[in-house]
C-alpha atoms as a PDB file:
ATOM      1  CA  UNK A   1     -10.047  -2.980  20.852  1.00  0.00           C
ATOM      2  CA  UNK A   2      -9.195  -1.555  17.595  1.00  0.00           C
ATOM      3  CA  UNK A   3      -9.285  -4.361  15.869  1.00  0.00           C
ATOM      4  CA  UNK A   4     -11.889  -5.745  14.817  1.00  0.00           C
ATOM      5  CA  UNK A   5     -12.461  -9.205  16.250  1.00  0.00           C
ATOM      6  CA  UNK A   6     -13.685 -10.796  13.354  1.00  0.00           C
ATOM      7  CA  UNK A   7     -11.110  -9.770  10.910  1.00  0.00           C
ATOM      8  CA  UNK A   8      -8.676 -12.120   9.622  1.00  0.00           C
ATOM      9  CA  UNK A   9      -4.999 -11.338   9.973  1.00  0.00           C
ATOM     10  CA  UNK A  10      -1.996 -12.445   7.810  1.00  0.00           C
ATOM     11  CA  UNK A  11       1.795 -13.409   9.109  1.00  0.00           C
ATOM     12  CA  UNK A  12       3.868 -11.137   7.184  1.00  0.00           C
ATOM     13  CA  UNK A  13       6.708 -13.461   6.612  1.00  0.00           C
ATOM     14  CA  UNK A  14      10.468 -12.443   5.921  1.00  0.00           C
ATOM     15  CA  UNK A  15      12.081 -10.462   3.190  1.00  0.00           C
ATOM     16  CA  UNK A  16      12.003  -6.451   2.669  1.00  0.00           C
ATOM     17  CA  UNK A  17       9.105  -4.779   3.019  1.00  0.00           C
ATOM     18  CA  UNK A  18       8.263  -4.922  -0.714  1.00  0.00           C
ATOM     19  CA  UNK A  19       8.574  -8.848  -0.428  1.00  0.00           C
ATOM     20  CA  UNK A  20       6.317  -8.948   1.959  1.00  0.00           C
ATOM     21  CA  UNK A  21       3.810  -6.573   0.434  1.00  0.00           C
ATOM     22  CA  UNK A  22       3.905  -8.207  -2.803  1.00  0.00           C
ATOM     23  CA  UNK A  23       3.737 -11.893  -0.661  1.00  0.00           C
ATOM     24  CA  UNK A  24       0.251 -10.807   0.572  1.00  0.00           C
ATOM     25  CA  UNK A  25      -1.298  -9.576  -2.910  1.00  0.00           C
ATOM     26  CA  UNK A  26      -0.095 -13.241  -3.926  1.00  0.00           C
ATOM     27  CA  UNK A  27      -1.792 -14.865  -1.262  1.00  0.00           C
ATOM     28  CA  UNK A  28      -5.090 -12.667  -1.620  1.00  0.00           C
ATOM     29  CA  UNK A  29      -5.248 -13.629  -5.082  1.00  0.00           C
ATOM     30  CA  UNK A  30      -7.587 -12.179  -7.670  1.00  0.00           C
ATOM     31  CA  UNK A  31      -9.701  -9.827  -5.540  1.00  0.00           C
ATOM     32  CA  UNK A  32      -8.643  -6.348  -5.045  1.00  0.00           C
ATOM     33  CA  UNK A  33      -6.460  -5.895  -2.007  1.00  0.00           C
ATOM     34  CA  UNK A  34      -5.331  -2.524   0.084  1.00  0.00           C
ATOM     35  CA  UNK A  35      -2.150  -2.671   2.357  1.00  0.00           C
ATOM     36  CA  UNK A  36      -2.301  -0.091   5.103  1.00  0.00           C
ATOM     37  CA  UNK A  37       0.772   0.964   7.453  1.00  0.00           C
ATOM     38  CA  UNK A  38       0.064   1.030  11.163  1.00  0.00           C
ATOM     39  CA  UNK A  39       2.061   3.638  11.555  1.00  0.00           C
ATOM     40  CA  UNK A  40      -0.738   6.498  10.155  1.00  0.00           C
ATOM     41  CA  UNK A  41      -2.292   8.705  12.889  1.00  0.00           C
ATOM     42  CA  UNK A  42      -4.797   9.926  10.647  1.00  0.00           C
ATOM     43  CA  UNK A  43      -6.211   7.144   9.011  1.00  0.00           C
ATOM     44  CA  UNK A  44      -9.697   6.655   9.139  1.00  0.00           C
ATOM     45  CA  UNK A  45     -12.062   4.120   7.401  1.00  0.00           C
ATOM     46  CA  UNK A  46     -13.319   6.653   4.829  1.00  0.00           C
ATOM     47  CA  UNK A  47      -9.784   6.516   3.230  1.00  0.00           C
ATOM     48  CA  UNK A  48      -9.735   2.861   2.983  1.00  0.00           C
ATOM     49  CA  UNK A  49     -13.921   2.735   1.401  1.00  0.00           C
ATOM     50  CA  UNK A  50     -11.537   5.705  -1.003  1.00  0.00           C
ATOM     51  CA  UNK A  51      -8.807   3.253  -2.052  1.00  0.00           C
ATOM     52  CA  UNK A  52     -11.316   0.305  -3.040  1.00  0.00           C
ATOM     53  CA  UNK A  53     -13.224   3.020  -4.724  1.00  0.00           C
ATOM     54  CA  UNK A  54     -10.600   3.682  -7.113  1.00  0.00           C
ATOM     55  CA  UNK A  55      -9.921   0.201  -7.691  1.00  0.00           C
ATOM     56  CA  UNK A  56     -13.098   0.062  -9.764  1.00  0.00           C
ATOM     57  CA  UNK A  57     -11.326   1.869 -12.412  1.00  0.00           C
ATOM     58  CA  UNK A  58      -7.883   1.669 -11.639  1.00  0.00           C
ATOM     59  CA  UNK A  59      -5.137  -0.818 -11.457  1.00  0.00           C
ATOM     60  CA  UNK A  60      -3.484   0.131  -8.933  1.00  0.00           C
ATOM     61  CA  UNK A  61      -3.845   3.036  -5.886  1.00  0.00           C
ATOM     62  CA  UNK A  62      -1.605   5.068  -3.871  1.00  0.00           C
ATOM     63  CA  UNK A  63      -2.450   7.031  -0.363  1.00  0.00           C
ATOM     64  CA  UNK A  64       1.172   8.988  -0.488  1.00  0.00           C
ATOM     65  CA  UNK A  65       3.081  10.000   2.660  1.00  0.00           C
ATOM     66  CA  UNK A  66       4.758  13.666   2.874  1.00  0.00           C
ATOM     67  CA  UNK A  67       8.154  11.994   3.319  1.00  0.00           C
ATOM     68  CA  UNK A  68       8.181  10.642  -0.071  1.00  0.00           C
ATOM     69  CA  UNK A  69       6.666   7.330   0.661  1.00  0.00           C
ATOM     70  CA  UNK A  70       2.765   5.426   1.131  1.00  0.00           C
ATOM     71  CA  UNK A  71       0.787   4.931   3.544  1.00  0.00           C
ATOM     72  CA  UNK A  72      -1.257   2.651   1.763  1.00  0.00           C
ATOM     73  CA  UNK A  73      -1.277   0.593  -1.556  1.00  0.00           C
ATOM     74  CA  UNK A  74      -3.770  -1.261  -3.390  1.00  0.00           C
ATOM     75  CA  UNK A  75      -3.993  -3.131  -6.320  1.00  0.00           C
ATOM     76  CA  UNK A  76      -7.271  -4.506  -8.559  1.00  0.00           C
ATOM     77  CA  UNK A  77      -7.830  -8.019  -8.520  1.00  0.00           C
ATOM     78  CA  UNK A  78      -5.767  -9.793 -10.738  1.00  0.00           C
ATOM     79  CA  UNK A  79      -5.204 -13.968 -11.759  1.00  0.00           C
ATOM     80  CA  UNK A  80      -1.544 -12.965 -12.661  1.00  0.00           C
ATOM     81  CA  UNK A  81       0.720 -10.182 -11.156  1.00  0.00           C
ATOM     82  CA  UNK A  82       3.895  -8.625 -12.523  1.00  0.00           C
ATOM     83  CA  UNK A  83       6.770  -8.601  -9.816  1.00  0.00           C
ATOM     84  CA  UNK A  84       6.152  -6.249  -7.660  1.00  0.00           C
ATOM     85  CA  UNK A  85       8.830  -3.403  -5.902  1.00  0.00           C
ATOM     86  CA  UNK A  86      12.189  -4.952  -6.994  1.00  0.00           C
ATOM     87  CA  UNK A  87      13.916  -2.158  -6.927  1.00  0.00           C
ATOM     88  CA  UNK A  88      12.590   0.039  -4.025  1.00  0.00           C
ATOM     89  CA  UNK A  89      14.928   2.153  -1.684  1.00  0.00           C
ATOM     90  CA  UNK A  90      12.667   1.452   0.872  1.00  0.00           C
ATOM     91  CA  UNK A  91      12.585   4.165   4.308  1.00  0.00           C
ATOM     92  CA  UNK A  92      13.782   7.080   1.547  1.00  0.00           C
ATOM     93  CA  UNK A  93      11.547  10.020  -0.391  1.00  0.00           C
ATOM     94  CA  UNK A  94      11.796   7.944  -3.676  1.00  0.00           C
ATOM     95  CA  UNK A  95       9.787   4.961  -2.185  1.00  0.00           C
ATOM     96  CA  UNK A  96       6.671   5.677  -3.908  1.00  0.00           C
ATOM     97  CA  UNK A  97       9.048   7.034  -7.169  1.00  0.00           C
ATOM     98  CA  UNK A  98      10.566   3.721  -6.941  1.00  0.00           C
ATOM     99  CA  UNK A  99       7.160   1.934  -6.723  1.00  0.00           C
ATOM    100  CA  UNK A 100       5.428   3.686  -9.545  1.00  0.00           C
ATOM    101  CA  UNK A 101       8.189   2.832 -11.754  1.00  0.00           C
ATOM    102  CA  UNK A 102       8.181  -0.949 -11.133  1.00  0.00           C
ATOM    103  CA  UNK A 103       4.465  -1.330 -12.259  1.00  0.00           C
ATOM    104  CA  UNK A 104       3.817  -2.383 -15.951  1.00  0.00           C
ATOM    105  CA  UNK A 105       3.825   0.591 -18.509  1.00  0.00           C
ATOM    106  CA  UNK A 106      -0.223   1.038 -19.141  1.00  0.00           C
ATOM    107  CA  UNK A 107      -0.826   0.599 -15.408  1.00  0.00           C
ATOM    108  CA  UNK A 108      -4.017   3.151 -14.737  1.00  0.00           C
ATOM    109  CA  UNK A 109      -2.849   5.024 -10.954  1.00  0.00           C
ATOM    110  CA  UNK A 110      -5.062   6.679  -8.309  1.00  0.00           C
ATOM    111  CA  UNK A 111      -3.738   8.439  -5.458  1.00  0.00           C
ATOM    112  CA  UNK A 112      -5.651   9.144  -1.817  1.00  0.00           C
ATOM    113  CA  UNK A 113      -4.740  12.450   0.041  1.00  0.00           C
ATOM    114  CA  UNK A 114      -1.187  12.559   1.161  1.00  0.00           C
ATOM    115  CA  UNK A 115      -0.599  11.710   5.039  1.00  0.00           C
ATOM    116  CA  UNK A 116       1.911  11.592   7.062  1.00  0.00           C
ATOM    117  CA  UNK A 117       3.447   8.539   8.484  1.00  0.00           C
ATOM    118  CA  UNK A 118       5.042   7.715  11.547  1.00  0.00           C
ATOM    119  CA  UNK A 119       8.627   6.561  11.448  1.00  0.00           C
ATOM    120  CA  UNK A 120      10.470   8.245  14.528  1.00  0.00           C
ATOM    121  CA  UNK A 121       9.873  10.208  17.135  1.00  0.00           C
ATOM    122  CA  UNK A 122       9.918  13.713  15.683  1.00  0.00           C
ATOM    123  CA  UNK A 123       7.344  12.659  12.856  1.00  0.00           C
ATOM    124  CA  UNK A 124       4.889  12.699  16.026  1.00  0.00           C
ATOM    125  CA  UNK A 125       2.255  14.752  15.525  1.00  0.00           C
END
């Protein structure tokens, strides 16, 4: 299958997307974490071994979608985390706006190539 069998897998819980998101980089705790969508036809492992690259010397990391939102976010390893997403209009083009504006002023960014994600029918390629 396509995943792999030895992987471990989270529950996602309730809330918005953003609670659940931020839930998981709780849970991980201090080691640096990447959130994927499943929803990203072009997604391959190199741009996953790209995010944790630029966790080395970032805080956080961005793979933007052409709709205005992510396809993936990371963050470095951390004992203590800000909030995270409060104020996110989640399913809009200001998702990653929105996102990038609730991290902590000094917060070092990367961004990954921009894909495009998969929320309805017509976004099929």
């Amino acid at each position: 299958g396509f995943w792999p069998a030895g992987l471990p897998r989270l529950r996602q819980g309730t809330g918005d997307l953003g609670r659940r998101m931020e839930r998981t980089f709780r849970r991980l705790g201090p080691a640096p974490v990447a959130i994927v969508g499943t929803d990203i036809p072009d997604l391959r492992p190199r741009h996953v071994a790209a995010a944790f690259r630029a966790l080395r010397h970032h805080d956080a990391v961005f793979g933007p979608a052409a709709d205005g939102g992510y396809w993936l976010v990371g963050l470095k390893g951390r004992r203590a985390l800000p909030p995270l997403f409060p104020r996110v209009r989640w399913s809009t083009d200001q998702a990653l706006a929105d996102s990038l504006a609730s991290l902590p002023r000094g917060w070092k960014v990367a961004f990954l190539e921009t894909l495009v994600d998969v929320d309805d029918g017509a976004a099929l390629p």
